[in-house]
N, C-alpha and C. Protein backbone atom coordinates (compact mmCIF):
# COMPACT_ATOMS: atom_id res chain seq x y z
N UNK A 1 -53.36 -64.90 71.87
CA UNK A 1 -54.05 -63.82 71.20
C UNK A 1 -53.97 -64.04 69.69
N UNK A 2 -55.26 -63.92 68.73
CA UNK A 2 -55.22 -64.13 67.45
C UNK A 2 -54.63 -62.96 66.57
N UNK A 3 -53.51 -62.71 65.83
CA UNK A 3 -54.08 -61.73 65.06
C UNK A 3 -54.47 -61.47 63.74
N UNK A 4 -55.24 -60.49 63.25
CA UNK A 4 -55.46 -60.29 61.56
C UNK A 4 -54.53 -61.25 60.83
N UNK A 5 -54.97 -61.55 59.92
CA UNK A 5 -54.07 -62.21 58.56
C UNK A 5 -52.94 -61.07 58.34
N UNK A 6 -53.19 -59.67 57.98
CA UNK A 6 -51.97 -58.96 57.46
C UNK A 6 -51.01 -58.43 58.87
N UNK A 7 -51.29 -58.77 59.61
CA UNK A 7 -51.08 -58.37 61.19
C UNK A 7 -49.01 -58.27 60.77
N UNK A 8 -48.47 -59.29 60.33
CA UNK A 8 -47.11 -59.33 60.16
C UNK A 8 -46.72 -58.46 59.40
N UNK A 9 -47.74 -58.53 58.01
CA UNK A 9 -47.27 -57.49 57.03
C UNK A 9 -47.24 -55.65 57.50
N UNK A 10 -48.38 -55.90 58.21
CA UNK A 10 -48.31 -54.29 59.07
C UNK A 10 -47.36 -54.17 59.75
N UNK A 11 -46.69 -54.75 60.90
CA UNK A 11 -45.66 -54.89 61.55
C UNK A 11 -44.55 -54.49 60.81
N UNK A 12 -44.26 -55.22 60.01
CA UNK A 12 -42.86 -55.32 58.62
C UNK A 12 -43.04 -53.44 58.30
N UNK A 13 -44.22 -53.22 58.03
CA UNK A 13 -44.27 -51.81 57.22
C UNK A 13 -43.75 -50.49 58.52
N UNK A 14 -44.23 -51.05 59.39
CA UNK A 14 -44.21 -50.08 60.80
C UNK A 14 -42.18 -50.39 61.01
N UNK A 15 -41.67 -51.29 61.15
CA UNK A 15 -40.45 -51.08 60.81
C UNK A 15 -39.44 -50.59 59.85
N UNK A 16 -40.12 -50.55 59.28
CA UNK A 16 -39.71 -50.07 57.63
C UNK A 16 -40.08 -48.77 57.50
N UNK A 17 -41.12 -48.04 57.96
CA UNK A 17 -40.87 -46.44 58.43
C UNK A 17 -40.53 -46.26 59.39
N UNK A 18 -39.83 -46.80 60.39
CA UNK A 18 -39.13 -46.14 61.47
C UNK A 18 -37.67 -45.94 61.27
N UNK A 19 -37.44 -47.43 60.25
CA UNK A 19 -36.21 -47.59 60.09
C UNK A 19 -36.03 -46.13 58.38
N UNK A 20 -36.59 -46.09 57.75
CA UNK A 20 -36.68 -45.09 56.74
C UNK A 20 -36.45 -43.69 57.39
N UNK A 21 -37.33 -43.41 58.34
CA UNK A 21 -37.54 -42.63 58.94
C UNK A 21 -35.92 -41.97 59.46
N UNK A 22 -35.34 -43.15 60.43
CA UNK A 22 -33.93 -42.48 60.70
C UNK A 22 -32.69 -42.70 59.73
N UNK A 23 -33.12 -43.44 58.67
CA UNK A 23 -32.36 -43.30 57.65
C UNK A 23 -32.11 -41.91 57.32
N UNK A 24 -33.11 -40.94 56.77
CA UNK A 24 -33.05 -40.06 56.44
C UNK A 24 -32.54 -38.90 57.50
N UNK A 25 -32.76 -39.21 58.67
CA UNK A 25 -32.21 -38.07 60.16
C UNK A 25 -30.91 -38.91 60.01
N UNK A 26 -30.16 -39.66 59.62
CA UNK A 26 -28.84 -39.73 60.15
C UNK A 26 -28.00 -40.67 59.22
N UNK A 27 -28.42 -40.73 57.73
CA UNK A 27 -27.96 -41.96 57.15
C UNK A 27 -28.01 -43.55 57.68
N UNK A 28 -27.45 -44.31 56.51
CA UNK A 28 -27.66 -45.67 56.67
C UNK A 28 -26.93 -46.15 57.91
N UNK A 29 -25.58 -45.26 58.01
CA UNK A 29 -24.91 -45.96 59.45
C UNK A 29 -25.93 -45.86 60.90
N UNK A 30 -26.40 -44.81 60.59
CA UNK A 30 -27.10 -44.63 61.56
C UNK A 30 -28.36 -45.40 62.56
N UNK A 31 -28.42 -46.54 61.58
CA UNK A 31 -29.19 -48.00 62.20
C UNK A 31 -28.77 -48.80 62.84
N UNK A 32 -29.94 -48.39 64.09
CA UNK A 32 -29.75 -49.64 65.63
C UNK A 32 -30.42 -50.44 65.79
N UNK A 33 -30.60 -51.84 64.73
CA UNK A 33 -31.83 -52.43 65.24
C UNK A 33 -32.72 -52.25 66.19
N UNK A 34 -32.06 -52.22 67.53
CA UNK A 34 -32.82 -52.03 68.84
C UNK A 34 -33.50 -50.60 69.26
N UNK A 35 -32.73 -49.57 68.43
CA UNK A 35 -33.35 -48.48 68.16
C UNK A 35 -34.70 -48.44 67.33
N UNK A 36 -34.76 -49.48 66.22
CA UNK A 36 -35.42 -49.19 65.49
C UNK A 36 -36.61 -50.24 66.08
N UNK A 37 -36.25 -51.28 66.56
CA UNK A 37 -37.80 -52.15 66.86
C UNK A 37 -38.09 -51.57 68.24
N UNK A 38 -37.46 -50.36 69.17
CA UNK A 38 -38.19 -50.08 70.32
C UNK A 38 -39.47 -49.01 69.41
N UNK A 39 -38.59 -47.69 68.98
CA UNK A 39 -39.40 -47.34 68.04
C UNK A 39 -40.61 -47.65 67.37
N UNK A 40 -40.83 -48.95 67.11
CA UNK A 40 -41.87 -49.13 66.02
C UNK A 40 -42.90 -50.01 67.28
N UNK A 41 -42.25 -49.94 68.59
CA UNK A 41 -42.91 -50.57 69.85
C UNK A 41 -43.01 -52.07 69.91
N UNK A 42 -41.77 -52.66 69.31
CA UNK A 42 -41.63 -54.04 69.26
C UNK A 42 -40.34 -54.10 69.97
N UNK A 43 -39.94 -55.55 70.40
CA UNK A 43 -38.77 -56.01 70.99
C UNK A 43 -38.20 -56.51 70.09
N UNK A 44 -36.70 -56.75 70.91
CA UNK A 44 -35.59 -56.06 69.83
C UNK A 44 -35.45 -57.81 69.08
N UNK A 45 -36.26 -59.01 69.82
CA UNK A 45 -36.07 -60.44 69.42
C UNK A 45 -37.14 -60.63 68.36
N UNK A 46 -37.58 -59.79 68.07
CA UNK A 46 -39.10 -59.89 67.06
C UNK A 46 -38.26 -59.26 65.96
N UNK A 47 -37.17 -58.75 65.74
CA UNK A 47 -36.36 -58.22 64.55
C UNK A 47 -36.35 -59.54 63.54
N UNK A 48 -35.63 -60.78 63.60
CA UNK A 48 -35.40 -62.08 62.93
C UNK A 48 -36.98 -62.48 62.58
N UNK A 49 -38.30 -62.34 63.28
CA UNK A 49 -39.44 -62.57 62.12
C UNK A 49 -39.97 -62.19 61.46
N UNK A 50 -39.04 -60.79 60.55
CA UNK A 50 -39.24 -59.84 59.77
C UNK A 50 -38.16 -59.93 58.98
N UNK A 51 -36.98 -59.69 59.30
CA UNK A 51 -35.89 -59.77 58.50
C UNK A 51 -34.79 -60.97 58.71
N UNK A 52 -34.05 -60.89 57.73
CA UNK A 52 -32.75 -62.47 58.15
C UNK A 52 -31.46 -61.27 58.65
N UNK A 53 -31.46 -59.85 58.43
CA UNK A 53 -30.12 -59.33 58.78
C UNK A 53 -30.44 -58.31 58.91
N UNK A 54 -29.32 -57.49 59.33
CA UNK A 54 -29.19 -55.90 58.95
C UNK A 54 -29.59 -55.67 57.80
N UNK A 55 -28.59 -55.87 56.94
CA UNK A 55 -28.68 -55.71 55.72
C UNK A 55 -29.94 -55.63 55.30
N UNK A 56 -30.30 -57.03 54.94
CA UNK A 56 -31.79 -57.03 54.63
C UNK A 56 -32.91 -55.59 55.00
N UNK A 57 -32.72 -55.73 56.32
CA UNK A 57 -33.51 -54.40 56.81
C UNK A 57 -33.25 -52.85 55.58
N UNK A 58 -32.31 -53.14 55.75
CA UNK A 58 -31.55 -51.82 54.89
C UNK A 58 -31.75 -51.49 53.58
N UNK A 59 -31.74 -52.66 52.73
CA UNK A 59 -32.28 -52.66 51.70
C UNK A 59 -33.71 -52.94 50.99
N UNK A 60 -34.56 -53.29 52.38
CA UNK A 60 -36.20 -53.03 52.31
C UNK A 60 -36.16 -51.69 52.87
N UNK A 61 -35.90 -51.43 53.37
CA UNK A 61 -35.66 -49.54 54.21
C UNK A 61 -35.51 -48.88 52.84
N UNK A 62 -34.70 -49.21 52.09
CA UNK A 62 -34.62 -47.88 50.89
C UNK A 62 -35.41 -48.41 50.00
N UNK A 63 -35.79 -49.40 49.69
CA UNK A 63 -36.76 -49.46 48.84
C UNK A 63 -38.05 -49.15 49.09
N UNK A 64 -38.45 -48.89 50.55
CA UNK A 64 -39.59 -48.17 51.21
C UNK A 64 -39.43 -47.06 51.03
N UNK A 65 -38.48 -46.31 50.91
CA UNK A 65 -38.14 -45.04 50.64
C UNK A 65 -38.74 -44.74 49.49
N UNK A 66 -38.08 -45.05 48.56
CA UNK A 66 -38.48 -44.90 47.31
C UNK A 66 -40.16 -45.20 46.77
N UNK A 67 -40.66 -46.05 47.45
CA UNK A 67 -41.72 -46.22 47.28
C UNK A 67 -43.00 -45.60 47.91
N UNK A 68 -42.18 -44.82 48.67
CA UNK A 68 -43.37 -43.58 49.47
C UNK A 68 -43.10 -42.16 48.80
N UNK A 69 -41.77 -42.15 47.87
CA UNK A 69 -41.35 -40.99 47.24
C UNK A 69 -42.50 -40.15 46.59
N UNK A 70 -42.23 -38.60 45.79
CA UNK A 70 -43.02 -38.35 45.13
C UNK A 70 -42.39 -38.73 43.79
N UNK A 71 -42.24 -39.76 43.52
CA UNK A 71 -41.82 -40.25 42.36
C UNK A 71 -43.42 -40.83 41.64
N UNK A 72 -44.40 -40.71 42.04
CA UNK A 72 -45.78 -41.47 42.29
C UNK A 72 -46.55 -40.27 41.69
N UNK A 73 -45.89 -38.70 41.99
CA UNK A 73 -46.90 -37.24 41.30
C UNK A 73 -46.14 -37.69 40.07
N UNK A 74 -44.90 -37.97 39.56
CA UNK A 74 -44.31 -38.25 38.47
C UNK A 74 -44.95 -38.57 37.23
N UNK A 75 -45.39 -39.56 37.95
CA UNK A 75 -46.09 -41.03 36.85
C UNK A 75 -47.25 -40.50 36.32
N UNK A 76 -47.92 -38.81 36.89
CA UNK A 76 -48.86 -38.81 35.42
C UNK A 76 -50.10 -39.58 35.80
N UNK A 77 -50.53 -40.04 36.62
CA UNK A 77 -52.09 -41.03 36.31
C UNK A 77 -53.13 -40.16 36.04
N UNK A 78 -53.52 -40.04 34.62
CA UNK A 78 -54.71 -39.11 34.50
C UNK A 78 -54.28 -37.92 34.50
N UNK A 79 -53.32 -37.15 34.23
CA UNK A 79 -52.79 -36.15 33.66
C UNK A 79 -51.95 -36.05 32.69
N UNK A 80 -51.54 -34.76 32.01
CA UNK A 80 -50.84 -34.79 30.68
C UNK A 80 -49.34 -35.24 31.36
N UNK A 81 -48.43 -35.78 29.90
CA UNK A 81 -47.05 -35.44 30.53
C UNK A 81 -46.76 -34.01 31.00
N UNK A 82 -46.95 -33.16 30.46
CA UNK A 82 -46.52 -31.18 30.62
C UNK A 82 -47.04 -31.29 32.46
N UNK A 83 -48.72 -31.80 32.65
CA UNK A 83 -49.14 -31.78 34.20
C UNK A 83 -47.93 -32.51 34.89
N UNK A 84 -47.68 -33.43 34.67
CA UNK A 84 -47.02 -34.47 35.50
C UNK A 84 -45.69 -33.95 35.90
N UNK A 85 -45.04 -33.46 34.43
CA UNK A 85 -43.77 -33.07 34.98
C UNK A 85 -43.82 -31.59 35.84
N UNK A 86 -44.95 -30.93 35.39
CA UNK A 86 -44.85 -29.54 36.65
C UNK A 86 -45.41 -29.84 37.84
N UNK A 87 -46.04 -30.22 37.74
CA UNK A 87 -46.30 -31.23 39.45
C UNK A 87 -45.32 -31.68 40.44
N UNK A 88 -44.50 -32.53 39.99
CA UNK A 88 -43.11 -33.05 40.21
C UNK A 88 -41.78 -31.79 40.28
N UNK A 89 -41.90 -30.91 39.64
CA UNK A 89 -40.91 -29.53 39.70
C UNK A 89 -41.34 -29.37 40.96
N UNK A 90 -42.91 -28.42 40.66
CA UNK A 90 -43.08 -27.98 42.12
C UNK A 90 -42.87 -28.55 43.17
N UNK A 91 -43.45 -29.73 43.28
CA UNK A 91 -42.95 -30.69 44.84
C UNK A 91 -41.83 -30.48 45.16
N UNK A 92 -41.01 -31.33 44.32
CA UNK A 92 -39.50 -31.69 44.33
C UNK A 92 -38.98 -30.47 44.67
N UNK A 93 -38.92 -28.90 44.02
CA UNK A 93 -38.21 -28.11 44.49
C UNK A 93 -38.65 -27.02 45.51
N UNK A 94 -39.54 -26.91 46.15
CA UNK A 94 -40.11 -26.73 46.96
C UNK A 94 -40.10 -26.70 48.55
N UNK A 95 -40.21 -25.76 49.66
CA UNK A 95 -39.86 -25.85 50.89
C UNK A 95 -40.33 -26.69 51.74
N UNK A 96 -41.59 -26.89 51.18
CA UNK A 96 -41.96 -28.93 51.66
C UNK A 96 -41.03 -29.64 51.83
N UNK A 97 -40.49 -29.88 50.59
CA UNK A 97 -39.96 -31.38 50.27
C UNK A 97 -38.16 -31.17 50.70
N UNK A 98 -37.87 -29.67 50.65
CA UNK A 98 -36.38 -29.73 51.44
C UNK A 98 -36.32 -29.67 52.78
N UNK A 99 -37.58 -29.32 53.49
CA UNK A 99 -37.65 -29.37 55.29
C UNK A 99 -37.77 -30.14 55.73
N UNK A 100 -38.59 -31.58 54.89
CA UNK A 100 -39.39 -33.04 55.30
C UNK A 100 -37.79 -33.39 55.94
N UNK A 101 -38.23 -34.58 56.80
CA UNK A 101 -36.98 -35.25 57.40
C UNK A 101 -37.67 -36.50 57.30
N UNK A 102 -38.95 -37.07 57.01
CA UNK A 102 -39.44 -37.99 57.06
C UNK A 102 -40.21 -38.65 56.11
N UNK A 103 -39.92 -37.67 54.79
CA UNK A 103 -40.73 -38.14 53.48
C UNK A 103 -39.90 -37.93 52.20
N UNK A 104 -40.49 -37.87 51.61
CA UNK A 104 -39.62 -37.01 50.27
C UNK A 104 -38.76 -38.18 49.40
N UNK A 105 -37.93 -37.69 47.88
CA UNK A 105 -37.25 -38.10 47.35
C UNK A 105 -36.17 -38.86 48.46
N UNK A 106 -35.74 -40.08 48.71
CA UNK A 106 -34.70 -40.34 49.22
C UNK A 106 -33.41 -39.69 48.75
N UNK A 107 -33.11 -39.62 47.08
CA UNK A 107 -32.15 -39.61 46.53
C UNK A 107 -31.08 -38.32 47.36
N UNK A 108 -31.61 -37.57 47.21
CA UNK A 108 -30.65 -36.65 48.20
C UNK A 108 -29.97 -37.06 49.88
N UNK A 109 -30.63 -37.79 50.66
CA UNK A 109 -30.37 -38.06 51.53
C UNK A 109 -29.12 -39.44 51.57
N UNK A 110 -29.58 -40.36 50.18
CA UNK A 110 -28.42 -41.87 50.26
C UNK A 110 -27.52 -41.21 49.65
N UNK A 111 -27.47 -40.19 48.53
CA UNK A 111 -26.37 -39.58 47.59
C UNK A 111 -25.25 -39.95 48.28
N UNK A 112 -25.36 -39.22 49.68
CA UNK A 112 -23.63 -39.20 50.57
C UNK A 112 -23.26 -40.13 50.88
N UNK A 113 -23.92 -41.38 51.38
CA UNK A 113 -23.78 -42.42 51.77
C UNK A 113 -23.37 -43.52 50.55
N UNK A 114 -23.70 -43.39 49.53
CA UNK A 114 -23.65 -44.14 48.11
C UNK A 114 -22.20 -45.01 48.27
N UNK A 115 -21.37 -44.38 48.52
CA UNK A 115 -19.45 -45.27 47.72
C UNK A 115 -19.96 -46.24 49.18
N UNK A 116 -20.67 -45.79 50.57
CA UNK A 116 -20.17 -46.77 51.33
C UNK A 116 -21.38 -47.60 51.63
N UNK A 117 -22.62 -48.08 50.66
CA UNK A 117 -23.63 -48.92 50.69
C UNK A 117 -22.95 -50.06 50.29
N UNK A 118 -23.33 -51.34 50.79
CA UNK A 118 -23.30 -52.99 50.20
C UNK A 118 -23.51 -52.98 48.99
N UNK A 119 -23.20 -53.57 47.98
CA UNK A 119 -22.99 -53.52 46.68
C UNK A 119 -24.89 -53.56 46.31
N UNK A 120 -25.97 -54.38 46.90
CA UNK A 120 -27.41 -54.82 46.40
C UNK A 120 -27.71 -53.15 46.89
N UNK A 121 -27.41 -52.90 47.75
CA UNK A 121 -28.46 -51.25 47.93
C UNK A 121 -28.03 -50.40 47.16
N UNK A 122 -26.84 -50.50 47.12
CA UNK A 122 -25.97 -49.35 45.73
C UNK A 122 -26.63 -49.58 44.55
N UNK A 123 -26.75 -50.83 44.13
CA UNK A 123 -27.60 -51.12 43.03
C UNK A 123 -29.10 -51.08 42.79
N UNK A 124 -29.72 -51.20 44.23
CA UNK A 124 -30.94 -50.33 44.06
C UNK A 124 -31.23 -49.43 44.09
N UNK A 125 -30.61 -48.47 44.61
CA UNK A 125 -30.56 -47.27 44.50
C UNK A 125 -30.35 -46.81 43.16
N UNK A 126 -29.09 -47.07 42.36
CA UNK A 126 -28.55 -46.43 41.11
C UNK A 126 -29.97 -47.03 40.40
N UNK A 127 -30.56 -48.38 40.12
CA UNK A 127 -31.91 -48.56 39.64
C UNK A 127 -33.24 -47.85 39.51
N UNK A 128 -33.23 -47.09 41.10
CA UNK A 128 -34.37 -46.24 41.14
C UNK A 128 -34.71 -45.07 40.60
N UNK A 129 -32.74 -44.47 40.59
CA UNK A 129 -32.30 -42.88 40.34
C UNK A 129 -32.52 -43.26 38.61
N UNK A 130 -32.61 -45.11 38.15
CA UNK A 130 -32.84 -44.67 36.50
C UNK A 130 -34.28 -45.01 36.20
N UNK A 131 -34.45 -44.96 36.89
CA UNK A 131 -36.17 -45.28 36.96
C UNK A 131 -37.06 -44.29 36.95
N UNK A 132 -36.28 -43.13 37.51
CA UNK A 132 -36.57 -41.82 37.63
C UNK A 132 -36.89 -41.18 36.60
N UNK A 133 -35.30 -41.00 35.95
CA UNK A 133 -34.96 -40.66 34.93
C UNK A 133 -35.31 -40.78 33.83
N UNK A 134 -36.09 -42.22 33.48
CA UNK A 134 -36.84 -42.54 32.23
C UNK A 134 -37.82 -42.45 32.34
N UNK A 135 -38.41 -41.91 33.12
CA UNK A 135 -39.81 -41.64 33.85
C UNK A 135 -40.02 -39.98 33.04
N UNK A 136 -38.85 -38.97 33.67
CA UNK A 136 -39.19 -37.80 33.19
C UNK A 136 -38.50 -38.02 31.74
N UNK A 137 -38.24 -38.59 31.12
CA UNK A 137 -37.67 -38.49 29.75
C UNK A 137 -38.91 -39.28 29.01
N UNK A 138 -39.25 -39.73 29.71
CA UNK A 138 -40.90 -40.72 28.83
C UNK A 138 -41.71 -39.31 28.19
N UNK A 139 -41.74 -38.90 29.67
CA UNK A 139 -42.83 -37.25 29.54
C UNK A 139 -42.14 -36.34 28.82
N UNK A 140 -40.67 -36.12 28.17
CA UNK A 140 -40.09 -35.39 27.78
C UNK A 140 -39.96 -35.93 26.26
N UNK A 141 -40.03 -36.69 25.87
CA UNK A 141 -40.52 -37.75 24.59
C UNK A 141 -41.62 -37.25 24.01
N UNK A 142 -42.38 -37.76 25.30
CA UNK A 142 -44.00 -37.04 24.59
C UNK A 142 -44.33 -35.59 24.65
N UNK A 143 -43.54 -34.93 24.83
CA UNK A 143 -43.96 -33.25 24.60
C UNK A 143 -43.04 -33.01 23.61
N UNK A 144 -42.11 -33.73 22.82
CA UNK A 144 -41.03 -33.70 21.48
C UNK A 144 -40.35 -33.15 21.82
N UNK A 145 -39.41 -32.87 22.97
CA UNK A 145 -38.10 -32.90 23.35
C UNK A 145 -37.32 -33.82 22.45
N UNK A 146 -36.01 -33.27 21.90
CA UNK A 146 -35.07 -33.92 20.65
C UNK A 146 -34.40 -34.76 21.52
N UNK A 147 -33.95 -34.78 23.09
CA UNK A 147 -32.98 -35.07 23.81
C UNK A 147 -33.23 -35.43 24.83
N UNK A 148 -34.53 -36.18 25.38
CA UNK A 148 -35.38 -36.40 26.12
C UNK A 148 -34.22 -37.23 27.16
N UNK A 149 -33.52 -38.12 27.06
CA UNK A 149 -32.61 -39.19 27.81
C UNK A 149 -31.87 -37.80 28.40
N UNK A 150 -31.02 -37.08 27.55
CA UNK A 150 -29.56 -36.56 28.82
C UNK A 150 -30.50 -35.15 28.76
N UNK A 151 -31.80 -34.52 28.46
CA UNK A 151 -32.24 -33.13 29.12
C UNK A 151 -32.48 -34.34 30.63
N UNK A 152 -33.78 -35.24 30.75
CA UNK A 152 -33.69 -35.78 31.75
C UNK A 152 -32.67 -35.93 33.01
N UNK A 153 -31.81 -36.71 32.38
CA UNK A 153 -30.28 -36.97 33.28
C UNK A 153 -30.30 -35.64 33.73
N UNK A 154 -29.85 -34.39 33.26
CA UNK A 154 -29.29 -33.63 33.32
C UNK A 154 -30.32 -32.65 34.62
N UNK A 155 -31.61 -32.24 34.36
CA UNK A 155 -32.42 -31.93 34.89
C UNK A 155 -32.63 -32.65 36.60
N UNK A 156 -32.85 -33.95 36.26
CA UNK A 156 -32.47 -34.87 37.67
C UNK A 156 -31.38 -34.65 38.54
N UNK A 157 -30.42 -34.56 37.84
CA UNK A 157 -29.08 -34.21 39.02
C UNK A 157 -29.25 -32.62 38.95
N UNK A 158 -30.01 -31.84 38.42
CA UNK A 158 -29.76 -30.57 39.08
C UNK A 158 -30.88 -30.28 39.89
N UNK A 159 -31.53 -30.84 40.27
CA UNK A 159 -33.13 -30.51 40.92
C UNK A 159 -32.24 -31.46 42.38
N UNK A 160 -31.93 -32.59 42.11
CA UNK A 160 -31.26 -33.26 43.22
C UNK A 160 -30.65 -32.27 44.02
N UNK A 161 -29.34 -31.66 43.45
CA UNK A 161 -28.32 -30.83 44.09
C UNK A 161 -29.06 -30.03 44.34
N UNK A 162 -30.15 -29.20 44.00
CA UNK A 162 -30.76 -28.20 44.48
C UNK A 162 -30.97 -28.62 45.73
N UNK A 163 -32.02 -29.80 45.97
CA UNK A 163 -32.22 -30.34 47.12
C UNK A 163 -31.29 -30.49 47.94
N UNK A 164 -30.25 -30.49 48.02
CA UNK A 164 -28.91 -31.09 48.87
C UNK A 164 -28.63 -29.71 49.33
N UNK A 165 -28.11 -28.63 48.18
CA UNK A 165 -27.83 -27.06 48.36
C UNK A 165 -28.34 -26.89 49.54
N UNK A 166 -29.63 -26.36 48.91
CA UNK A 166 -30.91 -25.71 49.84
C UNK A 166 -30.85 -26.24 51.43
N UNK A 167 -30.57 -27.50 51.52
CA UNK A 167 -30.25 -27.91 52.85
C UNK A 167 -28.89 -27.56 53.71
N UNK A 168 -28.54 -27.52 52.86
CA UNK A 168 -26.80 -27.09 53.71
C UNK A 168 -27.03 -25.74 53.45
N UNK A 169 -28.06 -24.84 53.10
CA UNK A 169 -27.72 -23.80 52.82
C UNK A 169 -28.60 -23.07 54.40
N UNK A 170 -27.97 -22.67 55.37
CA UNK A 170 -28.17 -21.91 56.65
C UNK A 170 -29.46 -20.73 56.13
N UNK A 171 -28.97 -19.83 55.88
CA UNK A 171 -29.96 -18.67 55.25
C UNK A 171 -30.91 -18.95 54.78
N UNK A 172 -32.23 -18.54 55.83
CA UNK A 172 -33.54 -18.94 54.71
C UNK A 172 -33.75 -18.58 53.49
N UNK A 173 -33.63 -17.27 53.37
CA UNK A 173 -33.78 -16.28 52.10
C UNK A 173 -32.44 -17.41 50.96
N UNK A 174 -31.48 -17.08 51.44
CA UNK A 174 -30.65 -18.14 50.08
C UNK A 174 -30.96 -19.46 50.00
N UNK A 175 -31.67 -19.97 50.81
CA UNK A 175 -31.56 -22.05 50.47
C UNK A 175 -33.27 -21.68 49.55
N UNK A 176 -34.11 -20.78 50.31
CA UNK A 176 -35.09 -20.56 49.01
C UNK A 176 -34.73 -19.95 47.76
N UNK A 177 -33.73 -19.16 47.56
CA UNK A 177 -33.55 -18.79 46.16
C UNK A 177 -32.47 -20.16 45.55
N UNK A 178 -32.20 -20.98 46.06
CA UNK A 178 -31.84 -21.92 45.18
C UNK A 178 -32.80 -22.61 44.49
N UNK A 179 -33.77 -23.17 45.78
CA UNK A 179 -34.82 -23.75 44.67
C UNK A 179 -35.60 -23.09 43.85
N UNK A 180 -35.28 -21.49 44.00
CA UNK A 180 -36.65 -20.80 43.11
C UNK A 180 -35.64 -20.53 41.83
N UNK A 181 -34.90 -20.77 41.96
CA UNK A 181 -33.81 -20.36 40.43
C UNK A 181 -33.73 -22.26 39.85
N UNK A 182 -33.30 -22.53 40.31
CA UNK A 182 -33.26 -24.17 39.98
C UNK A 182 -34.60 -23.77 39.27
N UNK A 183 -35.98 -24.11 39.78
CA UNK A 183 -37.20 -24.02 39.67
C UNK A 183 -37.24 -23.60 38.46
N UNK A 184 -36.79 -21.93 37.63
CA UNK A 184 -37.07 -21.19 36.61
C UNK A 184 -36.30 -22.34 35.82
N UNK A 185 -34.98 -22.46 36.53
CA UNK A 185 -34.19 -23.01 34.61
C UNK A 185 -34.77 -24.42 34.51
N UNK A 186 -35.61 -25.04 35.54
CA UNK A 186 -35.83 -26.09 35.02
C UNK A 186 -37.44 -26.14 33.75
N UNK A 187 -38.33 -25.20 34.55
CA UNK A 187 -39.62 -24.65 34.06
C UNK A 187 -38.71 -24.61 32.48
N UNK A 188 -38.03 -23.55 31.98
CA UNK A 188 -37.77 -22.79 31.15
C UNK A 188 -37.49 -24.58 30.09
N UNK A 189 -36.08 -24.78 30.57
CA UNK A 189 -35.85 -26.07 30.03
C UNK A 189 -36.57 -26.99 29.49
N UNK A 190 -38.00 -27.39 30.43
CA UNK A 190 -39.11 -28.03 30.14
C UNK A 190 -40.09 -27.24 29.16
N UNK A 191 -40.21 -26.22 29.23
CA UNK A 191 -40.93 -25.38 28.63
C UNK A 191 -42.31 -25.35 29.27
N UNK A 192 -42.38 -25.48 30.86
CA UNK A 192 -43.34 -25.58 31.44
C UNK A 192 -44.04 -23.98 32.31
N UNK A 193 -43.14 -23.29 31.44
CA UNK A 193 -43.44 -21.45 32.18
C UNK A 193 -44.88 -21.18 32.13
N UNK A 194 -45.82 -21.39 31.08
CA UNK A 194 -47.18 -21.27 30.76
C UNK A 194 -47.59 -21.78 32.06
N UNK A 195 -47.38 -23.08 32.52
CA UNK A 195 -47.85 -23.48 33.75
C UNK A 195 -47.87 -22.94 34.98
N UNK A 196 -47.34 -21.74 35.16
CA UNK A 196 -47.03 -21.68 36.39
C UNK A 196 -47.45 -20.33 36.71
């Protein structure tokens, strides 16, 4: 049987959200190769013409993560910085993006897992989380923020923890008033209240 030219590369991607996929339902330990290529409706010997290891898998897995993120409303294409970064509030703190089990910011989900990643995923990860970061401090630059680097930092890890909160938080009514208070001080911070 012939297939397409990208036929492998589709394959590769279809493992790479299945394997993303239960990354996020159960952390990184939580990968069974054989779990993951029945899943994606391949056998478990077709794993080695995609990847050389676990590992490997693992660290194309989070970088798929990241690359399906809404780190992408971030970037602004054809909107102001002020659009971009309230775009990105709303998503990010939002009952969407804390219910998803299958999309979203990774960063909340590897956070826990972080001290016990292989040293290359730890490092892509900490890469992405600054990738982030200079991303909203670019947009925080250009609206003349004095402190654009640590309001950034600072803003990032609290929109994060919001995300983390809100999830461990049982009570609908309280895991939504985390993100809707997060939400104000971050608006306020940004000076993005007009927007909203």
């Amino acid at each position: 049987m012939r297939y397409a030219a990208d036929h492998k590369q589709q394959t590769r991607e279809r493992v790479l959200q299945v394997a993303a996929t239960q990354i996020r339902k159960g952390g990184l330990d939580s990968i069974a190769l054989a779990k993951v290529m029945a899943d994606a409706g391949l056998t478990h010997g077709g794993f080695y013409a995609h990847f050389t290891s676990r590992d490997a898998l693992l660290q194309a897995s989070v970088e798929q993560m990241f690359a399906t993120s809404p780190y992408a409303t971030l970037q602004g294409k054809g909107r102001s910085p002020r659009e971009a970064l309230d775009d990105f509030v709303a998503y990010y703190l939002s009952a969407e993006h804390r219910d998803t089990r299958t999309g979203g910011c990774p960063l909340p989900f590897l956070t826990a897992d972080a001290p016990r990643m292989k040293a290359d995923v730890r490092d892509y990860v900490a890469r992405a989380a600054a990738r982030l970061r200079a991303t909203v401090a670019r947009h925080l630059a250009a609206l003349g923020h004095a402190d654009p680097e640590g309001e950034a930092s600072s803003c990032v890890a609290e929109m994060i923890g919001a995300v983390i909160l809100s999830r461990a938080e049982p009570d609908p009514v309280r895991s939504d008033a985390i993100l809707a208070r997060t939400s104000a001080a971050v608006r306020r911070r940004f000076n993005l209240e007009a927007n909203t």
